[in-house]
PDB file of N, CA and C in Angstrom:
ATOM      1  N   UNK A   1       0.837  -1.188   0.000  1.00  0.00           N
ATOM      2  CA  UNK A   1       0.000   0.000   0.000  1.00  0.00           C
ATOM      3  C   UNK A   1       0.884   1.254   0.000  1.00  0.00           C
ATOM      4  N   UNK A   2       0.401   2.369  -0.999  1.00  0.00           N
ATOM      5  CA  UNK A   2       1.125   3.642  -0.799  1.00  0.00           C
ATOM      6  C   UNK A   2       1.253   4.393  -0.003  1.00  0.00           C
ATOM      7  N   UNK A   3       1.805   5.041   1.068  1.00  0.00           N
ATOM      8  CA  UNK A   3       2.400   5.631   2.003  1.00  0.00           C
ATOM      9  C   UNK A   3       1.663   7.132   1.748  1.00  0.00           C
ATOM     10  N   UNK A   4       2.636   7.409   0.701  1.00  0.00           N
ATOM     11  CA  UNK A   4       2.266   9.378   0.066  1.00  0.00           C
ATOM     12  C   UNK A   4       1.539   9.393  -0.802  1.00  0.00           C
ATOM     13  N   UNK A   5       0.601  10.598  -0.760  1.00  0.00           N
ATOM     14  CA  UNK A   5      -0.244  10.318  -2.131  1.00  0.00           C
ATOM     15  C   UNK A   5      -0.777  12.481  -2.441  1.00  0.00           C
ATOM     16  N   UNK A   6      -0.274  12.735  -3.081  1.00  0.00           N
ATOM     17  CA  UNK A   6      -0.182  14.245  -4.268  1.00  0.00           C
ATOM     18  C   UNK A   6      -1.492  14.222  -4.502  1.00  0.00           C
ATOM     19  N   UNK A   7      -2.083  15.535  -3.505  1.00  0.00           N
ATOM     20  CA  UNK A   7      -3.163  16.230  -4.301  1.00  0.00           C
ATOM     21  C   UNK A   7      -3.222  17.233  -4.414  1.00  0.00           C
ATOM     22  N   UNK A   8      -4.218  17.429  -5.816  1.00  0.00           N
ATOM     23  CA  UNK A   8      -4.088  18.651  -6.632  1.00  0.00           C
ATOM     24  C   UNK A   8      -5.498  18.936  -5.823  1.00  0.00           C
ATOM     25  N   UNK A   9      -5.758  20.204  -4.838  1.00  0.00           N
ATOM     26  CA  UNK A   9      -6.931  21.160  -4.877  1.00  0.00           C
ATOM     27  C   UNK A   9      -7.160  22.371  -5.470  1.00  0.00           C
ATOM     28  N   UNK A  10      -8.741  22.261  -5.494  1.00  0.00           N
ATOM     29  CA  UNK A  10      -8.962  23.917  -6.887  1.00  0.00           C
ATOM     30  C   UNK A  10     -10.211  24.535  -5.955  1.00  0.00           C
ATOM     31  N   UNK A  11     -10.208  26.027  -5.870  1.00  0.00           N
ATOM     32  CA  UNK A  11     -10.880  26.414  -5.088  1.00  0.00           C
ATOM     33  C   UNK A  11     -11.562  27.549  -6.422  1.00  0.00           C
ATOM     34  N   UNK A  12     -12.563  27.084  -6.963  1.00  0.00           N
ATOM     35  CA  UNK A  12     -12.831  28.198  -7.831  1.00  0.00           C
ATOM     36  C   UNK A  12     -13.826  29.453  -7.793  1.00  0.00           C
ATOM     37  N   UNK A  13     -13.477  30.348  -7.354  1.00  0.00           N
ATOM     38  CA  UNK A  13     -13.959  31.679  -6.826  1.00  0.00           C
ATOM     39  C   UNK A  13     -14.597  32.711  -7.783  1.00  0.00           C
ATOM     40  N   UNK A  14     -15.746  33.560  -7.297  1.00  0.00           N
ATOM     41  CA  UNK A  14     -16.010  34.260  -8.560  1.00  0.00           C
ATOM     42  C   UNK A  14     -14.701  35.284  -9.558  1.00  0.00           C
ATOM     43  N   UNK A  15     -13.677  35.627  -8.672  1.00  0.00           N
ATOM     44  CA  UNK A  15     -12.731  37.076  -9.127  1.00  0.00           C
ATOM     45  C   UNK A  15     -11.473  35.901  -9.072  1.00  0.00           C
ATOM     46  N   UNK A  16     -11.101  34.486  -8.240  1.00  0.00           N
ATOM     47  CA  UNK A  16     -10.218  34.242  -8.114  1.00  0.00           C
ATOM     48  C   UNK A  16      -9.813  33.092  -8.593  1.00  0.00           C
ATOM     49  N   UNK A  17      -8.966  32.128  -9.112  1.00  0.00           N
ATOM     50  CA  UNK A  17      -9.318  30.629  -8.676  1.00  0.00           C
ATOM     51  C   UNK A  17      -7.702  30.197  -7.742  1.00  0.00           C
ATOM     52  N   UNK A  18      -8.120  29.155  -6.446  1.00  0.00           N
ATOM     53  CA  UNK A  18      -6.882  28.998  -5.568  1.00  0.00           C
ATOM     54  C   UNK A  18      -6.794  27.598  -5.416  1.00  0.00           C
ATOM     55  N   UNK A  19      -5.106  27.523  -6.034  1.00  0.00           N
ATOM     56  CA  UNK A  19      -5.039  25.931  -6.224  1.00  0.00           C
ATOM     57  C   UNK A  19      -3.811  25.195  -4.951  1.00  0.00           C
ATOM     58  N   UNK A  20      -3.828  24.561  -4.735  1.00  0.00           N
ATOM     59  CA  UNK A  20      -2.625  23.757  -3.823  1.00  0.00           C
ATOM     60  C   UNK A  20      -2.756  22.466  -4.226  1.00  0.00           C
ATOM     61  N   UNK A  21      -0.913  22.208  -4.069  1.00  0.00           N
ATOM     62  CA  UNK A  21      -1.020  20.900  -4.042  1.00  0.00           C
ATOM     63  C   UNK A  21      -0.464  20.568  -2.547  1.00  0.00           C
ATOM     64  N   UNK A  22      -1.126  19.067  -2.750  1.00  0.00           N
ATOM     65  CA  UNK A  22      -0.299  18.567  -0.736  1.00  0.00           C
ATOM     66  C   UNK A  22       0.265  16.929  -1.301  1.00  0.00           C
ATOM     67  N   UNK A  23       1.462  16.823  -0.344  1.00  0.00           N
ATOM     68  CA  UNK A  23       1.750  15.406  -0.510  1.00  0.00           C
ATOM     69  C   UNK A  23       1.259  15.204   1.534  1.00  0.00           C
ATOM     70  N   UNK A  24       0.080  14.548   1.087  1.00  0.00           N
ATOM     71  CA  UNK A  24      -0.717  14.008   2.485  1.00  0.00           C
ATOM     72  C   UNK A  24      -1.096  14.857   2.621  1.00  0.00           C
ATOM     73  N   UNK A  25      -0.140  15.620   4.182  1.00  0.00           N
ATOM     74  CA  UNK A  25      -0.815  16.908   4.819  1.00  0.00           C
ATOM     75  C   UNK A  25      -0.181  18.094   4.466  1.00  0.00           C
ATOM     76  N   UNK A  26       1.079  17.750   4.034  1.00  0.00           N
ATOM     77  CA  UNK A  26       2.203  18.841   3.844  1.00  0.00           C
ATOM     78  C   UNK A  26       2.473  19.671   2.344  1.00  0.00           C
ATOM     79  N   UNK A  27       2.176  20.641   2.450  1.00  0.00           N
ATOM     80  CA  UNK A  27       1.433  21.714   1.479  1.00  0.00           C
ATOM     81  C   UNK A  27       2.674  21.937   0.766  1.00  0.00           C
ATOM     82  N   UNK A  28       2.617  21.013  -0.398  1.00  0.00           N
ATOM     83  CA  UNK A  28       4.092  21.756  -1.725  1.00  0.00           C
ATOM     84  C   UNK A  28       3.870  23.281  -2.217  1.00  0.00           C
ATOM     85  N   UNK A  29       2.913  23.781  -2.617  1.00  0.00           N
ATOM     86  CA  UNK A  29       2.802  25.075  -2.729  1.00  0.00           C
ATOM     87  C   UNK A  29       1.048  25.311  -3.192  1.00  0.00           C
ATOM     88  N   UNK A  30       0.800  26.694  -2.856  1.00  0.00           N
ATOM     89  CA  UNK A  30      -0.332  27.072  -3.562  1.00  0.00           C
ATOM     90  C   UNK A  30      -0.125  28.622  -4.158  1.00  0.00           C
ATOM     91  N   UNK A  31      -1.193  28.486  -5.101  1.00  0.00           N
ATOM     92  CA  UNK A  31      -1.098  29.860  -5.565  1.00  0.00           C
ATOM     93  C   UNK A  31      -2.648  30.567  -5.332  1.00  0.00           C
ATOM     94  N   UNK A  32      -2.830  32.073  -5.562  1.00  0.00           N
ATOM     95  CA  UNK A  32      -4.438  32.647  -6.082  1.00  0.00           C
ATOM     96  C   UNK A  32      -4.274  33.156  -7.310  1.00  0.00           C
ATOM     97  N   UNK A  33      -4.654  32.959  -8.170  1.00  0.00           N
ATOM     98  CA  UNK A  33      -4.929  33.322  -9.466  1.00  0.00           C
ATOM     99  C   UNK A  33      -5.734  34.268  -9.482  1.00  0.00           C
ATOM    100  N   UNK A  34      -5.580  35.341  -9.907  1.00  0.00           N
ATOM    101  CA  UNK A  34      -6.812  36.491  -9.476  1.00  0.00           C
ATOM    102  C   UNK A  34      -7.244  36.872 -10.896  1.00  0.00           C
ATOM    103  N   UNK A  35      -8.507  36.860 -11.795  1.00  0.00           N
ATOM    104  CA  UNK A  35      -9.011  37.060 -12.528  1.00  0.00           C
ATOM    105  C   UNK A  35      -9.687  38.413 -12.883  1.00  0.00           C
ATOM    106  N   UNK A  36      -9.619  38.925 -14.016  1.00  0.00           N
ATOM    107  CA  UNK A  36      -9.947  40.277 -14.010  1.00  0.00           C
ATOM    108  C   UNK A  36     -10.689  40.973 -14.594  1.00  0.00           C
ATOM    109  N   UNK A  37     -11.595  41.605 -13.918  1.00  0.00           N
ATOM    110  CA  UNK A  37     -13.234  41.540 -15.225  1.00  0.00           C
ATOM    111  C   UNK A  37     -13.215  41.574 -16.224  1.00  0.00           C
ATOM    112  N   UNK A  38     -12.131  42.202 -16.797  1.00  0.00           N
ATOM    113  CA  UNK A  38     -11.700  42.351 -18.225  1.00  0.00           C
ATOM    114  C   UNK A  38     -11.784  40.660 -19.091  1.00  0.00           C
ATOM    115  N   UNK A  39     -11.291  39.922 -18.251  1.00  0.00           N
ATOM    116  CA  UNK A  39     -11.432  38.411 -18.605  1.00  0.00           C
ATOM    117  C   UNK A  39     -12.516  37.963 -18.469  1.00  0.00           C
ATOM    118  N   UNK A  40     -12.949  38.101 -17.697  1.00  0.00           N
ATOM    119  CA  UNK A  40     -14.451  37.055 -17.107  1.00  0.00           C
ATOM    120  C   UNK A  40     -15.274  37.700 -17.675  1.00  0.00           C
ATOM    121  N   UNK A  41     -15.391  38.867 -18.194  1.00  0.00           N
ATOM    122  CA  UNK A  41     -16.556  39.460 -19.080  1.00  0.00           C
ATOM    123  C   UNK A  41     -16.911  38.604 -20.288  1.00  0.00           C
ATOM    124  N   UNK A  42     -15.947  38.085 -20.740  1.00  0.00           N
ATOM    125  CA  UNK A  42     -15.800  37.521 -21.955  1.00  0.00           C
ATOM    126  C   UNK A  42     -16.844  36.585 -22.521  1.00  0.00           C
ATOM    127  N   UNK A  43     -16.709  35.837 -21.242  1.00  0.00           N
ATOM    128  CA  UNK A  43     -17.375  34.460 -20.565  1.00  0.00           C
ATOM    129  C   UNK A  43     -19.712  34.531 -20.689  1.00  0.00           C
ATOM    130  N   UNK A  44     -20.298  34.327 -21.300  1.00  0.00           N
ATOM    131  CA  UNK A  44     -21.263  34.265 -20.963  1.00  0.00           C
ATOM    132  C   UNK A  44     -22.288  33.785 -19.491  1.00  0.00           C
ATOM    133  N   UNK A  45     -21.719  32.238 -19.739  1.00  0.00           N
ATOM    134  CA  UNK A  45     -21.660  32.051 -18.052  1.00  0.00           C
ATOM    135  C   UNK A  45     -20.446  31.490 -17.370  1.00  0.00           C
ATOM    136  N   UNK A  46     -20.742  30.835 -16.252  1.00  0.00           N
ATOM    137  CA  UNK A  46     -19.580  30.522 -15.671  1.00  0.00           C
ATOM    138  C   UNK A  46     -18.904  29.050 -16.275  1.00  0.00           C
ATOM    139  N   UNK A  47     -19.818  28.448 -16.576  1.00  0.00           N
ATOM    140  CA  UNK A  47     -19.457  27.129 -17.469  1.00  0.00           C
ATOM    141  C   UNK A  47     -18.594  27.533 -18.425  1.00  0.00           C
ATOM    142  N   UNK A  48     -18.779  28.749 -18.954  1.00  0.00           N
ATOM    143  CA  UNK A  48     -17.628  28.906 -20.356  1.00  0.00           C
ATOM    144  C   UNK A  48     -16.256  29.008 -20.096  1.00  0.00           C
ATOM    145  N   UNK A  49     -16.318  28.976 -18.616  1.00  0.00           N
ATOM    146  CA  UNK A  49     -14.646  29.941 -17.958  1.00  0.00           C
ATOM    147  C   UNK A  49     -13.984  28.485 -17.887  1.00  0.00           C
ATOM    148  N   UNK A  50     -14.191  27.693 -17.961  1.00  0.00           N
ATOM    149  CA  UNK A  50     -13.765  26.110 -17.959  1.00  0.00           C
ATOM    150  C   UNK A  50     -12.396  25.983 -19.021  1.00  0.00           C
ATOM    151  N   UNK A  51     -12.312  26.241 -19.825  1.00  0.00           N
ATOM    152  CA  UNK A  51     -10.914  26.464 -20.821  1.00  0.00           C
ATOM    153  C   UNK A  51      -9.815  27.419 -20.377  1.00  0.00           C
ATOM    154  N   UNK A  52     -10.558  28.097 -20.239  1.00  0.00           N
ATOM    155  CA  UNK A  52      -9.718  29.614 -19.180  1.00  0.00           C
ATOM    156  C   UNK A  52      -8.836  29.825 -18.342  1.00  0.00           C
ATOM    157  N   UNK A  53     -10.233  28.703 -17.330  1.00  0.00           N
ATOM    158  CA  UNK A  53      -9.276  28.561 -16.061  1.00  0.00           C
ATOM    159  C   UNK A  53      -8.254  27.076 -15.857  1.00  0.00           C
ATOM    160  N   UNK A  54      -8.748  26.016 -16.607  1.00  0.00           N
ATOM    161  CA  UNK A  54      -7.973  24.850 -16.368  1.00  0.00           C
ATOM    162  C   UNK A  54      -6.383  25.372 -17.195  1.00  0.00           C
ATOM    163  N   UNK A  55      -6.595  25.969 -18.404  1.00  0.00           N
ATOM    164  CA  UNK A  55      -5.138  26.318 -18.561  1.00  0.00           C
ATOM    165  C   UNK A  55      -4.349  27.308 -17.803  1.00  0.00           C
ATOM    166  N   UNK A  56      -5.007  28.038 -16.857  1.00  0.00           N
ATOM    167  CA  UNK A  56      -4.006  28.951 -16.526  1.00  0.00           C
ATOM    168  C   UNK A  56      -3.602  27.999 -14.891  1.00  0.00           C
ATOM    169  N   UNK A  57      -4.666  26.956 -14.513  1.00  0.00           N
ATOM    170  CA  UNK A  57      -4.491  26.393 -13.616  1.00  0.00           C
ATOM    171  C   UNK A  57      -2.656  25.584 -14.057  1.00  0.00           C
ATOM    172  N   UNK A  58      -2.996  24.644 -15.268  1.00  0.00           N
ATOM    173  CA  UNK A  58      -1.737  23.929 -16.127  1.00  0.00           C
ATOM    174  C   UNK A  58      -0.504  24.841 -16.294  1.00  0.00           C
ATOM    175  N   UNK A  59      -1.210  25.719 -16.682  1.00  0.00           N
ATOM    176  CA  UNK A  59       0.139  26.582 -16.672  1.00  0.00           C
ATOM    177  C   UNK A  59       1.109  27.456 -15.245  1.00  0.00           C
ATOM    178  N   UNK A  60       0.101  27.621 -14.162  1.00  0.00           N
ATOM    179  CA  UNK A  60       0.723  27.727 -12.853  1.00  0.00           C
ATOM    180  C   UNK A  60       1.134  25.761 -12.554  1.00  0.00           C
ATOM    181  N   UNK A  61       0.404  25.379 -12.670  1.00  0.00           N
ATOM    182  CA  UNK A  61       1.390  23.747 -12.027  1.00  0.00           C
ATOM    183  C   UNK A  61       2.825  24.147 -12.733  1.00  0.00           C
ATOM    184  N   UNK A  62       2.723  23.989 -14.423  1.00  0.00           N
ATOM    185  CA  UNK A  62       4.123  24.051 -14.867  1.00  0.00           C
ATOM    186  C   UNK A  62       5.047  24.820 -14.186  1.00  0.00           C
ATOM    187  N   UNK A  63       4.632  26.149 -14.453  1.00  0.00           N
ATOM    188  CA  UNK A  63       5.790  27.153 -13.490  1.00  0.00           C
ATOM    189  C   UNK A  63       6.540  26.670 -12.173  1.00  0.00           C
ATOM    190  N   UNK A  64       5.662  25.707 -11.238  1.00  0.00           N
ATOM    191  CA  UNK A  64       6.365  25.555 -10.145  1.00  0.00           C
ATOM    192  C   UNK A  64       6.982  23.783 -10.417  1.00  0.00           C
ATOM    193  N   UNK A  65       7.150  23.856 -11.420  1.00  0.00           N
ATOM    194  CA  UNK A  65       7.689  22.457 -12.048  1.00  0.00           C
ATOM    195  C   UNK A  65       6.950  21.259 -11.285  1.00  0.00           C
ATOM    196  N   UNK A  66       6.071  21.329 -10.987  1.00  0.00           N
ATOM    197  CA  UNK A  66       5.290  19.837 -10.452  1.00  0.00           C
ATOM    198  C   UNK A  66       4.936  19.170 -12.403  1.00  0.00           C
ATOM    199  N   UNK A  67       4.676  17.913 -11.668  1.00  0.00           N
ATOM    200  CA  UNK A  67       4.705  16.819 -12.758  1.00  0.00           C
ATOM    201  C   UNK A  67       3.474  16.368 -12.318  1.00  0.00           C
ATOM    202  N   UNK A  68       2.283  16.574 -13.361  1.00  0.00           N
ATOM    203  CA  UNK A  68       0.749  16.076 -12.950  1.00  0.00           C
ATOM    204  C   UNK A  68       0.458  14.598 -12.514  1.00  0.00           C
ATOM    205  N   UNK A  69       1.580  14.066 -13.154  1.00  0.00           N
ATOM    206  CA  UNK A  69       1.942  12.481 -13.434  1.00  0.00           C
ATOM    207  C   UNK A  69       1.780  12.010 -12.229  1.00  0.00           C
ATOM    208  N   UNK A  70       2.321  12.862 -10.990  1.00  0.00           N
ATOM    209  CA  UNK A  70       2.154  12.336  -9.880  1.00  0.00           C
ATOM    210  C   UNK A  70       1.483  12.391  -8.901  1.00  0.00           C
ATOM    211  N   UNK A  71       0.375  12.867  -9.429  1.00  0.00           N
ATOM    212  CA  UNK A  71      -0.322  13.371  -8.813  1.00  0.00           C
ATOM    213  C   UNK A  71      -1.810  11.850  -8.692  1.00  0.00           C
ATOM    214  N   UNK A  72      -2.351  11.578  -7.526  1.00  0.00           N
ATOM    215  CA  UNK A  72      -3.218  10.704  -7.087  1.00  0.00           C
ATOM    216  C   UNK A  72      -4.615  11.204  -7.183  1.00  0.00           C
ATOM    217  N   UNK A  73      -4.831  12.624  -6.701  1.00  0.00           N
ATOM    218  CA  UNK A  73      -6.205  12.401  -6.641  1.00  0.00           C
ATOM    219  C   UNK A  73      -6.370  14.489  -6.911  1.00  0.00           C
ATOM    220  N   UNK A  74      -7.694  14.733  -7.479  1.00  0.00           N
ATOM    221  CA  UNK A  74      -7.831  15.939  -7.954  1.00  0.00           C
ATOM    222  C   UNK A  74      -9.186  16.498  -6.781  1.00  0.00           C
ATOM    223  N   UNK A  75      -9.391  17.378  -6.166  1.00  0.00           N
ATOM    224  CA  UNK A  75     -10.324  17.538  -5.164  1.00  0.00           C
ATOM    225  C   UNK A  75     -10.943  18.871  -5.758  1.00  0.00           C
ATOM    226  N   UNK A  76     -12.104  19.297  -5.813  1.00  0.00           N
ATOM    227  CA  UNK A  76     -12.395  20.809  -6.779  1.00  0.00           C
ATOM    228  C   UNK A  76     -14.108  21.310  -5.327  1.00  0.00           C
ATOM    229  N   UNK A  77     -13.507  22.141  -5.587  1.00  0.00           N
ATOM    230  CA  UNK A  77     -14.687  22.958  -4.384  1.00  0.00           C
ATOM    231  C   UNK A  77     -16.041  23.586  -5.571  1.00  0.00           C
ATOM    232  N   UNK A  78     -16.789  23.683  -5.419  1.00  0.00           N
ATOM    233  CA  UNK A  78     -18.414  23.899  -6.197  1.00  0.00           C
ATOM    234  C   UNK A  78     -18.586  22.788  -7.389  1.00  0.00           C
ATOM    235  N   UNK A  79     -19.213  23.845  -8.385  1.00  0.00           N
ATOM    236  CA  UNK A  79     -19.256  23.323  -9.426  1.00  0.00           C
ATOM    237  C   UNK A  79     -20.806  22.980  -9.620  1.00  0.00           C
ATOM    238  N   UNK A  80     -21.703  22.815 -11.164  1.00  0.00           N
ATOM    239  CA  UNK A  80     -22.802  22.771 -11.127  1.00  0.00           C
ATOM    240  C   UNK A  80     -23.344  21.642 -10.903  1.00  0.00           C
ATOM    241  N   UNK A  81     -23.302  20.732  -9.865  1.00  0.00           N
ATOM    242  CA  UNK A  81     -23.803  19.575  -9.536  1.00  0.00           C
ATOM    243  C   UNK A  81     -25.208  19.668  -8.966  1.00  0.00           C
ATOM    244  N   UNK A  82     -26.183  18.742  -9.027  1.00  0.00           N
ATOM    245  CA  UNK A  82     -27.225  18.463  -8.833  1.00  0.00           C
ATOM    246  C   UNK A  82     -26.806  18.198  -6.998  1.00  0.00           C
ATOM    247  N   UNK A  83     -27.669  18.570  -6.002  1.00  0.00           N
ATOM    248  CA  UNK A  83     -27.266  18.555  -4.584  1.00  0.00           C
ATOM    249  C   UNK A  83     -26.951  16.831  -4.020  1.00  0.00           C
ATOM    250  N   UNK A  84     -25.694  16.657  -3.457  1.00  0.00           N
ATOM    251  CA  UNK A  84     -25.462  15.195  -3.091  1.00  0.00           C
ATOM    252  C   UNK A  84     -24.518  15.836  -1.694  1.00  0.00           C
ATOM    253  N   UNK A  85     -24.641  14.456  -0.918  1.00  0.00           N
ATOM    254  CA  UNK A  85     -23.931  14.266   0.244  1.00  0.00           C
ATOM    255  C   UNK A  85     -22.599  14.855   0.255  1.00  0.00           C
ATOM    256  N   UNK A  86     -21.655  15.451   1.241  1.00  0.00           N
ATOM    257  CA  UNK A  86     -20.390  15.692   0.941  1.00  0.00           C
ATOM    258  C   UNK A  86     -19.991  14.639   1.261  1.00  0.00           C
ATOM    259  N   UNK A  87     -18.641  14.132   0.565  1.00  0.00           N
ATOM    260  CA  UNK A  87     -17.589  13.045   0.471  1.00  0.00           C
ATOM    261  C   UNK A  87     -16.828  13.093  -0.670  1.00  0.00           C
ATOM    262  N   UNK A  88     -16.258  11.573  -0.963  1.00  0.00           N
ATOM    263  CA  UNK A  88     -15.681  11.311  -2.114  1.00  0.00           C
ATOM    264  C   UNK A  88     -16.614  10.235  -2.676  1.00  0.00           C
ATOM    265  N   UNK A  89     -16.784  11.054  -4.221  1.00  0.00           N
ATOM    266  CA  UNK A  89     -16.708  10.064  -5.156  1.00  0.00           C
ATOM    267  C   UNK A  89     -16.361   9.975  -6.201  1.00  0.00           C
ATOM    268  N   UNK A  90     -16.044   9.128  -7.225  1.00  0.00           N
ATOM    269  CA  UNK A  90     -15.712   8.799  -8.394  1.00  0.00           C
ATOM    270  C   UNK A  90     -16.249   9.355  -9.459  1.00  0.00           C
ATOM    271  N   UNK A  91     -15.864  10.078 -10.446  1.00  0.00           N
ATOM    272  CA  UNK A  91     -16.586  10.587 -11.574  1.00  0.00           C
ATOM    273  C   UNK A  91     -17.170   9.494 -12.607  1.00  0.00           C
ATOM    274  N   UNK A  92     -18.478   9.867 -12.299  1.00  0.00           N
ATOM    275  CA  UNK A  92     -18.851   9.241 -13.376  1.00  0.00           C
ATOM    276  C   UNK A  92     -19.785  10.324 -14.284  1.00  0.00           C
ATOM    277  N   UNK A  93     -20.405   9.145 -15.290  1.00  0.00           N
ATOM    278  CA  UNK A  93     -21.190   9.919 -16.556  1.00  0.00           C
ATOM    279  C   UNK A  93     -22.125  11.009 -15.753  1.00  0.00           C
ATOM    280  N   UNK A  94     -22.618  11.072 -14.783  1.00  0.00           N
ATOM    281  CA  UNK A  94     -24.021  12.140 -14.774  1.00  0.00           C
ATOM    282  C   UNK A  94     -23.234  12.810 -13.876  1.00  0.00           C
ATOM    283  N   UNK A  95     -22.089  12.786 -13.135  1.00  0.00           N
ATOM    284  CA  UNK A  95     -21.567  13.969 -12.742  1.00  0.00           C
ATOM    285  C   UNK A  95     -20.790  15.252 -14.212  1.00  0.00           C
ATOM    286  N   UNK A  96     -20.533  14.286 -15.247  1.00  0.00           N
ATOM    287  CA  UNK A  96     -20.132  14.596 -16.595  1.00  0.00           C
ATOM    288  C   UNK A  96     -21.259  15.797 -17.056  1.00  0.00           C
ATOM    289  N   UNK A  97     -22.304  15.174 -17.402  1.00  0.00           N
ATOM    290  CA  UNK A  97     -23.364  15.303 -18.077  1.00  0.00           C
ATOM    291  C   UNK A  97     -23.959  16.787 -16.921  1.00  0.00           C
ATOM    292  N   UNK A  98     -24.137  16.953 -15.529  1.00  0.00           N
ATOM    293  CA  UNK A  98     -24.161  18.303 -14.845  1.00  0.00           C
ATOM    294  C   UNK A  98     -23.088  19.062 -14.828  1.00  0.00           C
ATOM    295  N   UNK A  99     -21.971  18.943 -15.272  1.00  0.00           N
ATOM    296  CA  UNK A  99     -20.990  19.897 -15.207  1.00  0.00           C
ATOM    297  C   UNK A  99     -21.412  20.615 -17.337  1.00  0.00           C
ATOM    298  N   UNK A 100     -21.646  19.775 -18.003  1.00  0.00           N
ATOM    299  CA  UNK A 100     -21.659  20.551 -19.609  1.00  0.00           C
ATOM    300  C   UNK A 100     -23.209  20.637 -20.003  1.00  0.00           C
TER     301      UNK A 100
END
């Protein structure tokens, strides 16, 4: 069984989005990405900001040279889901199908 295990969290905010990664408990780095109306105007709704923000998310991982590769598990705060229990679960198709 694996010992350490790399996660990527995304905190996506209306003006901001704030990402960290942790190996377990111990915080490799985070950043806030601060977004600027000038950008988000662009956007019709918030679903459209989805290209936007995952690359500038990819492109802050790169900068601090993390390797996604190693990464175990992805944790994301909102998002347009139909109301369910908090926990973990597994993506499947109808969590797919409420996010597009």
């Amino acid at each position: 069984m694996k010992n350490s295990y790399k996660i990527l969290a995304i905190n996506p905010g209306s003006t901001s989005t704030k990402i960290a990664v942790y190996e377990n408990e111990k915080l490799i780095f985070k950043e806030t990405i601060s977004h600027s109306n000038s950008d988000l105007e662009k956007f019709d709704k918030i679903t459209d900001q989805f290209n936007y923000r995952k690359d500038i998310i990819l492109d802050t991982i790169k900068k601090q040279n993390f390797d996604l590769s190693e990464l175990d598990a992805i944790v994301g705060r909102g998002g347009n889901f139909k109301p369910v229990e908090g926990g973990t679960y597994k993506v499947n198709k109808e969590m797919i199908n409420d996010l597009i």
